[in-house]
Protein backbone atom coordinates (compact mmCIF):
# COMPACT_ATOMS: atom_id res chain seq x y z
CA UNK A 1 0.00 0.00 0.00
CA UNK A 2 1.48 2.91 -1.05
CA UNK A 3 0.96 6.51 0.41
CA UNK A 4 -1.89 7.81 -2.08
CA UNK A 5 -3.58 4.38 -1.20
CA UNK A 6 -3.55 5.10 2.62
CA UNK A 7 -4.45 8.77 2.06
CA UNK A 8 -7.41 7.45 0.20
CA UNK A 9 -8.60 5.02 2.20
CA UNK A 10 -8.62 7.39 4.87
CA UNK A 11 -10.64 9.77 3.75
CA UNK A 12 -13.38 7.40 2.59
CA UNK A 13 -13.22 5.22 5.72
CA UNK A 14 -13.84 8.29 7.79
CA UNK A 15 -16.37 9.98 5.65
CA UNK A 16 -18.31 7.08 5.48
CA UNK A 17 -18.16 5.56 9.47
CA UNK A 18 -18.83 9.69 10.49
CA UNK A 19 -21.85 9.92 7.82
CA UNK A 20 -23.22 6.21 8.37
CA UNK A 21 -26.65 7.22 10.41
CA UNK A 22 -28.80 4.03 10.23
CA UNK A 23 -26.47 2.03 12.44
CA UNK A 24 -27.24 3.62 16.19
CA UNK A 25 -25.95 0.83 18.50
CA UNK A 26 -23.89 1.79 21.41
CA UNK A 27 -21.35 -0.23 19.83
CA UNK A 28 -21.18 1.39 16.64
CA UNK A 29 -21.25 5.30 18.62
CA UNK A 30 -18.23 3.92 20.05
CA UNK A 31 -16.91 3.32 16.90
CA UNK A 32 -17.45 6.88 15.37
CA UNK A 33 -16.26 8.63 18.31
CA UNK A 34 -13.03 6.95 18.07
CA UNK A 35 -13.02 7.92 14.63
CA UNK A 36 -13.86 11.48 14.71
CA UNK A 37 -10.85 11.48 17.40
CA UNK A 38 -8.46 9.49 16.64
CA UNK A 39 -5.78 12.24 15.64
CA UNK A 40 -6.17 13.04 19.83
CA UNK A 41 -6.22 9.48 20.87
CA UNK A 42 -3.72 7.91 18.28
CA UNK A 43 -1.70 10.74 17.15
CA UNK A 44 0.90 8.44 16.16
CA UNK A 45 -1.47 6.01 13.68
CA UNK A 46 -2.87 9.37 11.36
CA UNK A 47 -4.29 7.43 9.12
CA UNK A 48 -7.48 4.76 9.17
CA UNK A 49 -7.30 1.71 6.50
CA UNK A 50 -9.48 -0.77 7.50
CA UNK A 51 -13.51 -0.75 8.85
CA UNK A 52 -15.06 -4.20 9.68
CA UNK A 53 -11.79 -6.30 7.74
CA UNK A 54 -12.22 -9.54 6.78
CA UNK A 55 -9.53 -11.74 9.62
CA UNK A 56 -10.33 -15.13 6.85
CA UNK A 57 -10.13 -13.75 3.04
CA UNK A 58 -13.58 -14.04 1.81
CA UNK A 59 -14.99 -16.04 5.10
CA UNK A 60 -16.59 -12.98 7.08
CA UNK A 61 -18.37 -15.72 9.23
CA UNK A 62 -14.60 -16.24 10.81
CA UNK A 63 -14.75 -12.69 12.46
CA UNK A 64 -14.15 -9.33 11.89
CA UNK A 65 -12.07 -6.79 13.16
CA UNK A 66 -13.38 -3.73 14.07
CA UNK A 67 -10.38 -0.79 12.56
CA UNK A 68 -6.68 -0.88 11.70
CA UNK A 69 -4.75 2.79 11.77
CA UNK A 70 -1.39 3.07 10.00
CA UNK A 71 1.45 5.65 10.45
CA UNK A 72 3.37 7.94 8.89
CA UNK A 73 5.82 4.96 8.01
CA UNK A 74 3.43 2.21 7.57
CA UNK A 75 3.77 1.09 10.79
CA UNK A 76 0.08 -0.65 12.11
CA UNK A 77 -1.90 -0.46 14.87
CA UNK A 78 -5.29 -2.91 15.24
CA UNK A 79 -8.20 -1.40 17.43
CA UNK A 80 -10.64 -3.95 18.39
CA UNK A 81 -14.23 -2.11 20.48
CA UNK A 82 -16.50 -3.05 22.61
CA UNK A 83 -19.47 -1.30 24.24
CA UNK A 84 -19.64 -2.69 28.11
CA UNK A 85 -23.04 -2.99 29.85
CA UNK A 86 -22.48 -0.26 33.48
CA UNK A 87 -25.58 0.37 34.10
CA UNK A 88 -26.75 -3.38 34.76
CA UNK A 89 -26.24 -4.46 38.15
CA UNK A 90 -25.99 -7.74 40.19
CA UNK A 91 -23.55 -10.68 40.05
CA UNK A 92 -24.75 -12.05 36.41
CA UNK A 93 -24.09 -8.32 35.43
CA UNK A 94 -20.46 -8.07 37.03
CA UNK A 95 -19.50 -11.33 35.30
CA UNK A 96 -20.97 -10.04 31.75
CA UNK A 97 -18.77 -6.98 32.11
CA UNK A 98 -15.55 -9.30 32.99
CA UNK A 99 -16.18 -11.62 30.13
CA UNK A 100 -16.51 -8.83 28.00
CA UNK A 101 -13.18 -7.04 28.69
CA UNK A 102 -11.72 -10.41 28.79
CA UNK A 103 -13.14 -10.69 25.20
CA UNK A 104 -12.29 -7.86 23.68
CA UNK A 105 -8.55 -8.79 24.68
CA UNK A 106 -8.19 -11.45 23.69
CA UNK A 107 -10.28 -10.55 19.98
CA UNK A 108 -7.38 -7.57 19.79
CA UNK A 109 -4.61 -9.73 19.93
CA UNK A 110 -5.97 -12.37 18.10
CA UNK A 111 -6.62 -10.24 15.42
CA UNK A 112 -3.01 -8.38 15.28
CA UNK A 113 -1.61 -11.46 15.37
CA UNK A 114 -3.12 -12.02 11.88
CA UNK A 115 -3.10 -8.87 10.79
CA UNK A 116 0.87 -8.99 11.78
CA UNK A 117 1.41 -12.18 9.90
CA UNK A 118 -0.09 -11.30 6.92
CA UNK A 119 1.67 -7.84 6.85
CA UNK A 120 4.45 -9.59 7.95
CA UNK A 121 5.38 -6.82 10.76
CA UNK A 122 5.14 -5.70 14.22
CA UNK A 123 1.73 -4.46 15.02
CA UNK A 124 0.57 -3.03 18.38
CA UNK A 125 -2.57 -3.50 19.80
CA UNK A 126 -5.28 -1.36 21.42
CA UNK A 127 -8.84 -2.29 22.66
CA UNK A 128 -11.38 0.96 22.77
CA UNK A 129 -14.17 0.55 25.25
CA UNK A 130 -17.05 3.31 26.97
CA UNK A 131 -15.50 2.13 30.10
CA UNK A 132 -12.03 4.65 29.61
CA UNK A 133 -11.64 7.87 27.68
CA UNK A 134 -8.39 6.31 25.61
CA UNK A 135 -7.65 3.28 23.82
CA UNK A 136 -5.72 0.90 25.98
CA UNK A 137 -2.33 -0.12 24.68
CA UNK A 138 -1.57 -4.18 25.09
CA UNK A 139 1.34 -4.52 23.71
CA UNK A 140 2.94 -5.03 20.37
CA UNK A 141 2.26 -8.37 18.45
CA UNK A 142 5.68 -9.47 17.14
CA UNK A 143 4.44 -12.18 13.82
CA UNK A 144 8.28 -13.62 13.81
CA UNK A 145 8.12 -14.30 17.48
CA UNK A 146 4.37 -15.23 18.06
CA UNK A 147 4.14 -12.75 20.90
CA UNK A 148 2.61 -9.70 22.42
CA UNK A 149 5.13 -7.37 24.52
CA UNK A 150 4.54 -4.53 25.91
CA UNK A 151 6.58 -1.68 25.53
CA UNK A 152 8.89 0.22 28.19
């Protein structure tokens, strides 16, 4: 992908997630306000490439993940969201919320790891969620060591 690819792709990816309307699910909200953001939240990933990509070629039914943002220098970073449940209470609600952090987690590196194998580079990893203002940082997903690290 070469530099008027990325600049393209980011423009359309963002015109269309900030004027898609008919999709109103907290979820989705999410999604746009990380968007419309993202130079605040990820100033060092500029630019967005991917919306709802494809982790099986042509086999959507495998999963998708949610957005991938790329740098300056092509470096990638894979943001996987998830809207969390806070006003629910009681026990079955406390253990929703925990399996869906623990989801989204795991779904984030999961995903880099393919997207990092298939690119063939490092790719660090974030999971967005309405429980914290910023996109939390796990680590980077090294594809020629099969590992997350985080960095120091």
């Amino acid at each position: 992908m070469d530099k008027y690819q990325i600049e393209y792709r980011n423009r359309v990816l963002r015109d269309y997630i900030r004027d898609r309307n008919w999709d109103k699910n907290d979820e989705y909200l999410l999604k746009q306000q990380l968007v419309k953001c993202s130079t605040i939240l990820l100033p060092e990933y500029p630019y967005l490439i991917e919306d709802e990509w494809e982790v099986e070629t042509s086999q959507s039914d495998k999963g998708k993940g949610d957005l991938v943002f790329a740098s300056e220098y092509l470096r990638f970073a894979v943001v996987e969201i998830k809207y969390i449940d806070r006003k629910s209470t009681g026990r079955t609600a406390s253990r929703k919320r925990t399996a869906k952090r623990q989801e989204v987690k795991q779904q984030a590196i999961d995903y880099a790891a393919i997207y990092a194998r298939r690119h063939l580079q490092n790719v660090e990893v974030f999971t967005f969620t309405n429980e914290k203002e910023l996109p939390c940082s796990l680590g980077i997903y090294n594809p020629h060591t099969a590992s997350c690290f985080k960095q120091s």
